[in-house]
PDB file of N, CA and C in Angstrom:
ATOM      1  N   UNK A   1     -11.912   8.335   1.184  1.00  0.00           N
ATOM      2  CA  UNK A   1     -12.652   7.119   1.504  1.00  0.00           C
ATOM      3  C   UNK A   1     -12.314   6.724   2.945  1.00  0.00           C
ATOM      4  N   UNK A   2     -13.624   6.290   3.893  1.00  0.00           N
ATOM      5  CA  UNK A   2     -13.115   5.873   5.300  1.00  0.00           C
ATOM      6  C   UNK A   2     -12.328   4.241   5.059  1.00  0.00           C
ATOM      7  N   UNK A   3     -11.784   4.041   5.966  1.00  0.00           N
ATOM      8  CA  UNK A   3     -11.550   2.611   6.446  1.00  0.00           C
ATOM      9  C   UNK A   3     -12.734   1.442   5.993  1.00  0.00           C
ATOM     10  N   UNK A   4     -13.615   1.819   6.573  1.00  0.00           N
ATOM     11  CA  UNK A   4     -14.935   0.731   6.652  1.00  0.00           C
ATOM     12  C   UNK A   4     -14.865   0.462   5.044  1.00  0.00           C
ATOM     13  N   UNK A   5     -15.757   1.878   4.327  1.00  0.00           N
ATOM     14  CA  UNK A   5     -15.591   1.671   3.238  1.00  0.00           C
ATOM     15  C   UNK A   5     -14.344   1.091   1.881  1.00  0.00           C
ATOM     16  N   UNK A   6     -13.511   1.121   2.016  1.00  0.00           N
ATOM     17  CA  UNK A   6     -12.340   1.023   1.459  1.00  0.00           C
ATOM     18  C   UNK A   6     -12.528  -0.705   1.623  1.00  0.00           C
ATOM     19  N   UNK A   7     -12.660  -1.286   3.005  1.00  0.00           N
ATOM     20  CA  UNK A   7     -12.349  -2.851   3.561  1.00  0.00           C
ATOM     21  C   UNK A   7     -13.406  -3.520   2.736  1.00  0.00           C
ATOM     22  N   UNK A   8     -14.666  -2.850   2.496  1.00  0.00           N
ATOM     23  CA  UNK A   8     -15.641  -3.613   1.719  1.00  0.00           C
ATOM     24  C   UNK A   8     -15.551  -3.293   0.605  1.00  0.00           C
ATOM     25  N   UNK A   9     -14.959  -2.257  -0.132  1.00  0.00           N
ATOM     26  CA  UNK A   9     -14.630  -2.461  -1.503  1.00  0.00           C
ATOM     27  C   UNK A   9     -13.873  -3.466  -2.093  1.00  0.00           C
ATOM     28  N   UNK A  10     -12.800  -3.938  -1.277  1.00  0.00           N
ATOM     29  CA  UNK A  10     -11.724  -4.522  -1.266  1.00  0.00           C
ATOM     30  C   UNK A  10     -12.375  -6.211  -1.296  1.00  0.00           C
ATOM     31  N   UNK A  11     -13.054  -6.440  -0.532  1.00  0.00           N
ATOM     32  CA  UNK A  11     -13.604  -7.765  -0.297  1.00  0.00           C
ATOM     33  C   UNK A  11     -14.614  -7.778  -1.572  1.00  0.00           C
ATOM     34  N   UNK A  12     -15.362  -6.719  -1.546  1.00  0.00           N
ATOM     35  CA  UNK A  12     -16.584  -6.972  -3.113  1.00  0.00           C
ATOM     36  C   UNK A  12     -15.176  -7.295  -4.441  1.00  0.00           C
ATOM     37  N   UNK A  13     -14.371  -6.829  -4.407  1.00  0.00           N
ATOM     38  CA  UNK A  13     -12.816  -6.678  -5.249  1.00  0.00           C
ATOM     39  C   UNK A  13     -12.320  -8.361  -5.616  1.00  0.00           C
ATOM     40  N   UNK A  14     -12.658  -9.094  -4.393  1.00  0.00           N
ATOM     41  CA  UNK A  14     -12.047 -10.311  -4.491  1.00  0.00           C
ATOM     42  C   UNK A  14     -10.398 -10.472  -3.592  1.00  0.00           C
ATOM     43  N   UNK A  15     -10.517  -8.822  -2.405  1.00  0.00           N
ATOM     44  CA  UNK A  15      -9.212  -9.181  -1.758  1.00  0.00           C
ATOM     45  C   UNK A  15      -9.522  -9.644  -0.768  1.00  0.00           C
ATOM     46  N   UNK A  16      -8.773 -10.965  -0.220  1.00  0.00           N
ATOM     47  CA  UNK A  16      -9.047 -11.924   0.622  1.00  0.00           C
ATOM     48  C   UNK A  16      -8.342 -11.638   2.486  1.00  0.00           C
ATOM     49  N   UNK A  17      -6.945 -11.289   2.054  1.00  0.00           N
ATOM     50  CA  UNK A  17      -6.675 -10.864   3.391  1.00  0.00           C
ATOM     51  C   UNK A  17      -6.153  -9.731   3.299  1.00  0.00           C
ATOM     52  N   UNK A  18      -6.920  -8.828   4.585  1.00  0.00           N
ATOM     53  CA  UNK A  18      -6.788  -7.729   4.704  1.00  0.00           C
ATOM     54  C   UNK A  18      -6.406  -7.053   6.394  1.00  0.00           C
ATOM     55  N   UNK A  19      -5.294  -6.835   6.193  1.00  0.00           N
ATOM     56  CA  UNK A  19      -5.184  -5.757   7.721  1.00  0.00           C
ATOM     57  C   UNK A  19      -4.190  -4.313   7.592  1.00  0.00           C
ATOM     58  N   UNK A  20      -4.536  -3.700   8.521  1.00  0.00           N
ATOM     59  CA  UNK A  20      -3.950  -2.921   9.299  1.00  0.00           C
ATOM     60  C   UNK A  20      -2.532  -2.440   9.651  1.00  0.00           C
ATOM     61  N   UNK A  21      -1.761  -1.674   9.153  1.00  0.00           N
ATOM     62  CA  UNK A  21      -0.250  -2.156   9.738  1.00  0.00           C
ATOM     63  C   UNK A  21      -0.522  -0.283  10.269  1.00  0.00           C
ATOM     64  N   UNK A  22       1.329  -0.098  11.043  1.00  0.00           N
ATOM     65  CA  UNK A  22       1.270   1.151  11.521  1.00  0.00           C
ATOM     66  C   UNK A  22       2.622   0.965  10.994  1.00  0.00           C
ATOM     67  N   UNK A  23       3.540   1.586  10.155  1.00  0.00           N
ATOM     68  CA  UNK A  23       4.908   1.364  10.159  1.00  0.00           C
ATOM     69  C   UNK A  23       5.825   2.789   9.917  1.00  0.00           C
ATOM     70  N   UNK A  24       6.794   2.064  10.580  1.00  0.00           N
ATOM     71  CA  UNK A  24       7.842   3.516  10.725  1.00  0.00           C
ATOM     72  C   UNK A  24       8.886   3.753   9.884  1.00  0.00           C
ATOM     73  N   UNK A  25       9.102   4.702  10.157  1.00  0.00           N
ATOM     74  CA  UNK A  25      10.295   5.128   9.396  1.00  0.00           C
ATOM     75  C   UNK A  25      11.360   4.173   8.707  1.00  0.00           C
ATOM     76  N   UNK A  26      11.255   4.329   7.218  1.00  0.00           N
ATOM     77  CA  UNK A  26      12.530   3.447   6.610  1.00  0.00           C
ATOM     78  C   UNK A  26      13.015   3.830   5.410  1.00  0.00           C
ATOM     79  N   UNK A  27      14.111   3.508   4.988  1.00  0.00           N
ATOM     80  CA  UNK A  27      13.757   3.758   3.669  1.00  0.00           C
ATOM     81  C   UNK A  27      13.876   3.062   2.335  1.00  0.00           C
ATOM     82  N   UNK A  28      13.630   3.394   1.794  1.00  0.00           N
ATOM     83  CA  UNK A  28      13.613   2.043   0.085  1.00  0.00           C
ATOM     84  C   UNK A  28      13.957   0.833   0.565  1.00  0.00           C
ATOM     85  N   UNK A  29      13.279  -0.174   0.841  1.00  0.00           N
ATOM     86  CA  UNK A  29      13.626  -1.490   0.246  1.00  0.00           C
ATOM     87  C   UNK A  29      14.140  -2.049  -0.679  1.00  0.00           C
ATOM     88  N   UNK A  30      14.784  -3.117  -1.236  1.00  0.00           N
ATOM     89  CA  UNK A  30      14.779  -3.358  -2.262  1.00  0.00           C
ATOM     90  C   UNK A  30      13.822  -3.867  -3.589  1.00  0.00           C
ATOM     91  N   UNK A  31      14.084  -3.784  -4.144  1.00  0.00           N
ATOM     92  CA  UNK A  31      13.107  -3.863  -5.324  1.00  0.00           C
ATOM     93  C   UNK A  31      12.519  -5.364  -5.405  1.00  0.00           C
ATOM     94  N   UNK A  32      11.635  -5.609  -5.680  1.00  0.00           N
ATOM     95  CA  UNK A  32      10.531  -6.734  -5.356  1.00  0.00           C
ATOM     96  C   UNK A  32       9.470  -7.228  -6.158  1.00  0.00           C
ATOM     97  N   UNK A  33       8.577  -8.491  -6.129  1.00  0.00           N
ATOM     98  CA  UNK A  33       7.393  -8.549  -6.981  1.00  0.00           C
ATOM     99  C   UNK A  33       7.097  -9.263  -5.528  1.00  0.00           C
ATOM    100  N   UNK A  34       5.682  -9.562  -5.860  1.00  0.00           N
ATOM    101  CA  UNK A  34       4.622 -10.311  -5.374  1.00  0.00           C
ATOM    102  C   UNK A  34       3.721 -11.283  -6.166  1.00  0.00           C
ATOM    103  N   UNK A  35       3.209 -12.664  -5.426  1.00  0.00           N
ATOM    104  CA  UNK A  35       2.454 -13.231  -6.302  1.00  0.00           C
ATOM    105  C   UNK A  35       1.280 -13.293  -5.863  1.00  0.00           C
ATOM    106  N   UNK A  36       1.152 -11.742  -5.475  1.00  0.00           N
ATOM    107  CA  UNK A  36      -0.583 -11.041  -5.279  1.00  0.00           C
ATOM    108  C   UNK A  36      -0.564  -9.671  -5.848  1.00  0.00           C
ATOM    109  N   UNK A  37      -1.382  -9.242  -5.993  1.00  0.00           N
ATOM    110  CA  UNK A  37      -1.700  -7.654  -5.952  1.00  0.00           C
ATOM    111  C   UNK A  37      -2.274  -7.115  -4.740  1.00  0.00           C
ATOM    112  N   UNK A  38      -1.375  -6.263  -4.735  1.00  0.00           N
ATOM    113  CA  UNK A  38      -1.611  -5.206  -3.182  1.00  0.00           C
ATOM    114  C   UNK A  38      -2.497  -3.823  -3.241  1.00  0.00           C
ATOM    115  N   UNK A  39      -3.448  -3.878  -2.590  1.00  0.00           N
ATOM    116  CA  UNK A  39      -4.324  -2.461  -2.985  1.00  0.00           C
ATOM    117  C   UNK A  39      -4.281  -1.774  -1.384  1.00  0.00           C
ATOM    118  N   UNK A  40      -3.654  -0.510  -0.695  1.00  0.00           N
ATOM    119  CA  UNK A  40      -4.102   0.173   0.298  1.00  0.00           C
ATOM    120  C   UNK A  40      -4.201   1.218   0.308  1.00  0.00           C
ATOM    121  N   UNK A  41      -4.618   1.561   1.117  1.00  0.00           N
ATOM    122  CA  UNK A  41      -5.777   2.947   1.706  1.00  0.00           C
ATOM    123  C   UNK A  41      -4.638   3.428   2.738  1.00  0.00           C
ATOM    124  N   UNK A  42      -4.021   4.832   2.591  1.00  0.00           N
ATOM    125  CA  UNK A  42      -2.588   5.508   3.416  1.00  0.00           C
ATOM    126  C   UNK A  42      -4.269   6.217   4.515  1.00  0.00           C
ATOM    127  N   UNK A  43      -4.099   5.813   5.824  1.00  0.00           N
ATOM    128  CA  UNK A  43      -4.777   6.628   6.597  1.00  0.00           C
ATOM    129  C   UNK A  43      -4.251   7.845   7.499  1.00  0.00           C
ATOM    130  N   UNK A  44      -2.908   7.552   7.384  1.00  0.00           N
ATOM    131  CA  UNK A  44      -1.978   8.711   8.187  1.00  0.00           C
ATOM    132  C   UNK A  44      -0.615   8.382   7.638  1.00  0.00           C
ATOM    133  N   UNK A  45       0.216   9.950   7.640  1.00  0.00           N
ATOM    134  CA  UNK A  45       1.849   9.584   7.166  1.00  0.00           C
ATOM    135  C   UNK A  45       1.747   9.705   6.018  1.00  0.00           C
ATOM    136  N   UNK A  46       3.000   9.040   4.773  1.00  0.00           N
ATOM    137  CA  UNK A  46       3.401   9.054   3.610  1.00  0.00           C
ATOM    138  C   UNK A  46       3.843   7.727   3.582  1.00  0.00           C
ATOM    139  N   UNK A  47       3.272   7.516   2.680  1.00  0.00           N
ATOM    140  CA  UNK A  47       3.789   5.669   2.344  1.00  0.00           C
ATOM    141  C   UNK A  47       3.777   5.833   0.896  1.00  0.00           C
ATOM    142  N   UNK A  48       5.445   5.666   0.299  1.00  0.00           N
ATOM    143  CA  UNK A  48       5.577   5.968  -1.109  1.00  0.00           C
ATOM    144  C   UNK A  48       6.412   4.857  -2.202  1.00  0.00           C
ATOM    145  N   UNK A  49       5.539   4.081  -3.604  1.00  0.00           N
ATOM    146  CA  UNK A  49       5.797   3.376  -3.836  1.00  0.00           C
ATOM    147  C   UNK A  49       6.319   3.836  -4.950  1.00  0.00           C
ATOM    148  N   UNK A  50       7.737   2.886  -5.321  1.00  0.00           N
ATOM    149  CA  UNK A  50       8.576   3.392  -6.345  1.00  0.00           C
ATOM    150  C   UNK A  50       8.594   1.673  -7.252  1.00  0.00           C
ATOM    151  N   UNK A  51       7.951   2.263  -8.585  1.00  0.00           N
ATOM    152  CA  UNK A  51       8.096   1.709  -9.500  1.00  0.00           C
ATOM    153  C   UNK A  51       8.566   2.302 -10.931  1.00  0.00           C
ATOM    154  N   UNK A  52       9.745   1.328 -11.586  1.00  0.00           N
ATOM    155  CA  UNK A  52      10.258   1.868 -12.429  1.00  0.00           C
ATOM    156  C   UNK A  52      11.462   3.074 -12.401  1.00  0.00           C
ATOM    157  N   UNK A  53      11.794   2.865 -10.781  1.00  0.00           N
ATOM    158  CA  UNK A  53      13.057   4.482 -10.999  1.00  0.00           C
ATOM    159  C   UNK A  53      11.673   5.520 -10.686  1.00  0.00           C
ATOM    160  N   UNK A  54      10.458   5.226 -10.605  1.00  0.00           N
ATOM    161  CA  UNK A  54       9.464   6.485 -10.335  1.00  0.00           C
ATOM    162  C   UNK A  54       8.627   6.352  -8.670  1.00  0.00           C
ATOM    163  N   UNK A  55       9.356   7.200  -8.046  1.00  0.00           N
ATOM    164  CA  UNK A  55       8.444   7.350  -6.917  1.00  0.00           C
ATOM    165  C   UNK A  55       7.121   8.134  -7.153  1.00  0.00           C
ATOM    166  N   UNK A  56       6.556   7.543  -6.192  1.00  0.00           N
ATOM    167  CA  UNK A  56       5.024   8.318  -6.123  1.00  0.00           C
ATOM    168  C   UNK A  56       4.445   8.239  -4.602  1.00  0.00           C
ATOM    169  N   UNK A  57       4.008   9.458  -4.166  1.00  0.00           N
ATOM    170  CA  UNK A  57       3.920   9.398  -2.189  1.00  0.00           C
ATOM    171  C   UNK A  57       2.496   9.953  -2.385  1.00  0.00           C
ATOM    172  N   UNK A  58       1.864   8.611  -1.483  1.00  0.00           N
ATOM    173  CA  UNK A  58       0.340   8.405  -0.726  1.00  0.00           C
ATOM    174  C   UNK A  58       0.417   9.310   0.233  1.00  0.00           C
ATOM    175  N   UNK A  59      -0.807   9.904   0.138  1.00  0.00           N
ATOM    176  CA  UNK A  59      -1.158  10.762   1.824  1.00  0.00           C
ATOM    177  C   UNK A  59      -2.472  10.011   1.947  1.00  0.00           C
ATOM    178  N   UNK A  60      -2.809  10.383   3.641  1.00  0.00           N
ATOM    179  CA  UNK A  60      -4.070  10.396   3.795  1.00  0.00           C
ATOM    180  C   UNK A  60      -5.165  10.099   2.738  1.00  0.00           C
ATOM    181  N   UNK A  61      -5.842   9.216   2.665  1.00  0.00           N
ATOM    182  CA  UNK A  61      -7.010   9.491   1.545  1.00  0.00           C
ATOM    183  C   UNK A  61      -6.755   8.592   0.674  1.00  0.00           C
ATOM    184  N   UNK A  62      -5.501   8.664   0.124  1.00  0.00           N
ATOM    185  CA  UNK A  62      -5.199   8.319  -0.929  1.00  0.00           C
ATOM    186  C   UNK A  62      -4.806   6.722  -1.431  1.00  0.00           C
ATOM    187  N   UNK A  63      -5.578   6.080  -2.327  1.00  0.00           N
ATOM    188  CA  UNK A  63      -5.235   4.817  -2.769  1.00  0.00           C
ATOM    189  C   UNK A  63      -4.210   3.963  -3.473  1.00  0.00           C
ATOM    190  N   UNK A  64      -3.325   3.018  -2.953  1.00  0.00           N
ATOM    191  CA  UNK A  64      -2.513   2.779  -4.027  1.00  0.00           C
ATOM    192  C   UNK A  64      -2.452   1.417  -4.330  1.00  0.00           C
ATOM    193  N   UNK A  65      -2.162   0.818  -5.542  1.00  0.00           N
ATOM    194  CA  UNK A  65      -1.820  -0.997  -5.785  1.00  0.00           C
ATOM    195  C   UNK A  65      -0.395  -0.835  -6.949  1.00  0.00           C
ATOM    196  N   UNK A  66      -0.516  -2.197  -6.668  1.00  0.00           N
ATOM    197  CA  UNK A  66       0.469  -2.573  -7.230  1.00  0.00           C
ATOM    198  C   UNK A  66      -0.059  -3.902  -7.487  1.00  0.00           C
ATOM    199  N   UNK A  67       0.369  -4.318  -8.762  1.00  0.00           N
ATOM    200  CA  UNK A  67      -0.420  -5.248  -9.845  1.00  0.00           C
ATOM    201  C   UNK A  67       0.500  -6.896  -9.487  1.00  0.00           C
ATOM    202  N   UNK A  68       0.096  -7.972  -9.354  1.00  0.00           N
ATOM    203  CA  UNK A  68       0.816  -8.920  -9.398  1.00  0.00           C
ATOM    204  C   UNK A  68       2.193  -8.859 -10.398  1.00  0.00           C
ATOM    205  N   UNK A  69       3.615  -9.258  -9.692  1.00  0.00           N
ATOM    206  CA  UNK A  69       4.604  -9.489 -10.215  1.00  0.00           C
ATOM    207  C   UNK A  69       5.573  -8.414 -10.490  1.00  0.00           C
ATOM    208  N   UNK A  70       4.537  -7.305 -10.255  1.00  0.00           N
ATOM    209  CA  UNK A  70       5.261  -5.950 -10.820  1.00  0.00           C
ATOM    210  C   UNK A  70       6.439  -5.430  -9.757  1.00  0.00           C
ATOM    211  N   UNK A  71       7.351  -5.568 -10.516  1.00  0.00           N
ATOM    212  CA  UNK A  71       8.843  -5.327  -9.552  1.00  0.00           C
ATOM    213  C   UNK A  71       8.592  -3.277  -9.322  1.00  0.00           C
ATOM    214  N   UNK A  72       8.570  -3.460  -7.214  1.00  0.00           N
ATOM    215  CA  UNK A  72       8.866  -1.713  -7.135  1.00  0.00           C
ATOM    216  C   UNK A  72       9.676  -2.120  -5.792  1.00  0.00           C
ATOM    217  N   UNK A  73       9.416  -1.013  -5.088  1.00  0.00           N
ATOM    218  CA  UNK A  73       9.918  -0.744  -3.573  1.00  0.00           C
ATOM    219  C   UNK A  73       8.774  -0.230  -3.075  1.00  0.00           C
ATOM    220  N   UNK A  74       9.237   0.407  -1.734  1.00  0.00           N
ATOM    221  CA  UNK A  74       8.357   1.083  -0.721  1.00  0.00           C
ATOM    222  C   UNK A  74       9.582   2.163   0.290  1.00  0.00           C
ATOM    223  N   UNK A  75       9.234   3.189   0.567  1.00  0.00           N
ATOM    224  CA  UNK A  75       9.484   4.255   1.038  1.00  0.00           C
ATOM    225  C   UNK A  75       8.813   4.375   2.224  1.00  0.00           C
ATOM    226  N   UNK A  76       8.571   4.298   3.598  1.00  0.00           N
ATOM    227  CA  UNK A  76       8.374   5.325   4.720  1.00  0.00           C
ATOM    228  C   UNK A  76       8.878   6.478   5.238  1.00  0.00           C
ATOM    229  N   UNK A  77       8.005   7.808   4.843  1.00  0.00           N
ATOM    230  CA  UNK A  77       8.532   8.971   5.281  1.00  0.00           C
ATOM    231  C   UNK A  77       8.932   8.703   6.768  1.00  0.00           C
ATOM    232  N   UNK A  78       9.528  10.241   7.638  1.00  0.00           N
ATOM    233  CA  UNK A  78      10.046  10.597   8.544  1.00  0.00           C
ATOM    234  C   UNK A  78       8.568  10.281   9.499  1.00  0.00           C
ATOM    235  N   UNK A  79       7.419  10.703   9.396  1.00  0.00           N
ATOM    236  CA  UNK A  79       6.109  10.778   9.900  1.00  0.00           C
ATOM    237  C   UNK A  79       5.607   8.836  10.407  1.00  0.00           C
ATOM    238  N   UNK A  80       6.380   8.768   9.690  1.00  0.00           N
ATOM    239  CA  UNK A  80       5.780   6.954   9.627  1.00  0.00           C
ATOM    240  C   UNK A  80       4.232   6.941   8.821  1.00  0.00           C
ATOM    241  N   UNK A  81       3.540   5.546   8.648  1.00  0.00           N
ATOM    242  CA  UNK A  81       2.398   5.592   8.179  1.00  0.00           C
ATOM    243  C   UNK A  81       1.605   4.492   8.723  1.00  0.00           C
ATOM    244  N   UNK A  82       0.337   4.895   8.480  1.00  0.00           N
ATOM    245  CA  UNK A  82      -0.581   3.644   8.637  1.00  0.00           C
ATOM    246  C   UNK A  82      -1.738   3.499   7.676  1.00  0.00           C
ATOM    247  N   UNK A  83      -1.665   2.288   6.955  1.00  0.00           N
ATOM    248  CA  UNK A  83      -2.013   1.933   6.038  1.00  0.00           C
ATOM    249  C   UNK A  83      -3.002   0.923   6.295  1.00  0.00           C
ATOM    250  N   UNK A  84      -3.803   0.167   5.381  1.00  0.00           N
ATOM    251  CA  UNK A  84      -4.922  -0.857   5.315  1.00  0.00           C
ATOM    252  C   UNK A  84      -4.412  -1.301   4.224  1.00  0.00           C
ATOM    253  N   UNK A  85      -4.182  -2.584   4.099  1.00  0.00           N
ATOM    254  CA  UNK A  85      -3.663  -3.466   2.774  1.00  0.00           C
ATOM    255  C   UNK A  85      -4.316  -4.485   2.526  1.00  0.00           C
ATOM    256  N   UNK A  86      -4.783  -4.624   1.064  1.00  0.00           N
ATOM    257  CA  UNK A  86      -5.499  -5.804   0.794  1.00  0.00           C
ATOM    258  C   UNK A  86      -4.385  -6.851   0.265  1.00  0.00           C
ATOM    259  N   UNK A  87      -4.511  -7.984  -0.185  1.00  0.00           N
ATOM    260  CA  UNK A  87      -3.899  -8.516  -1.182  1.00  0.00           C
ATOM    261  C   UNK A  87      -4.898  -9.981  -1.445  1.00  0.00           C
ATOM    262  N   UNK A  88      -4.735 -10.136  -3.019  1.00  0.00           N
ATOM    263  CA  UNK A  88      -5.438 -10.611  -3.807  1.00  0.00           C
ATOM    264  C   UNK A  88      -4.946 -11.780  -4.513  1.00  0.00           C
ATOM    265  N   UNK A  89      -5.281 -12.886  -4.276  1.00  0.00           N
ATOM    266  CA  UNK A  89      -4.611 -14.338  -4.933  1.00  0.00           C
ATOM    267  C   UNK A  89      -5.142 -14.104  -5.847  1.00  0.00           C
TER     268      UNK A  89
END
């Protein structure tokens, strides 16, 4: 899915703010919730979200969310990434 497309799915979706990040290298955060749901689009790099003790790594292309409240982390490979993130009140 391009960018364009992905940003207007996201808005037909009901996600309200949406941007752009480029981020580098890190690794695991600590474990976390949100009182949104996060939906993005990995456009370059590995951006990998660990929920439950279970990692799982975005490439290119590839879509990921995470549901309001739901305790994970986040992973940046060596490559860094850049992502498009929605999030959803």
């Amino acid at each position: 899915m391009d960018k364009n497309a992905f940003e207007a799915e996201l808005k037909a979706d009901g996600f309200t703010v949406i941007e752009a990040l480029k981020l580098g290298e890190r690794p695991a955060n600590h474990e976390h919730g949100h009182d949104h749901t996060v939906r993005g689009l990995v456009l370059a790099g590995a951006f990998t979200v660990i929920c439950g003790g279970k990692p799982r790594t975005y490439r290119p292309g590839e879509i990921f969310e995470v549901a309001k409240g739901v305790e994970h982390s986040e992973q940046i490979g060596s490559e860094g990434a850049e992502v498009i993130v929605g999030r959803k009140f």
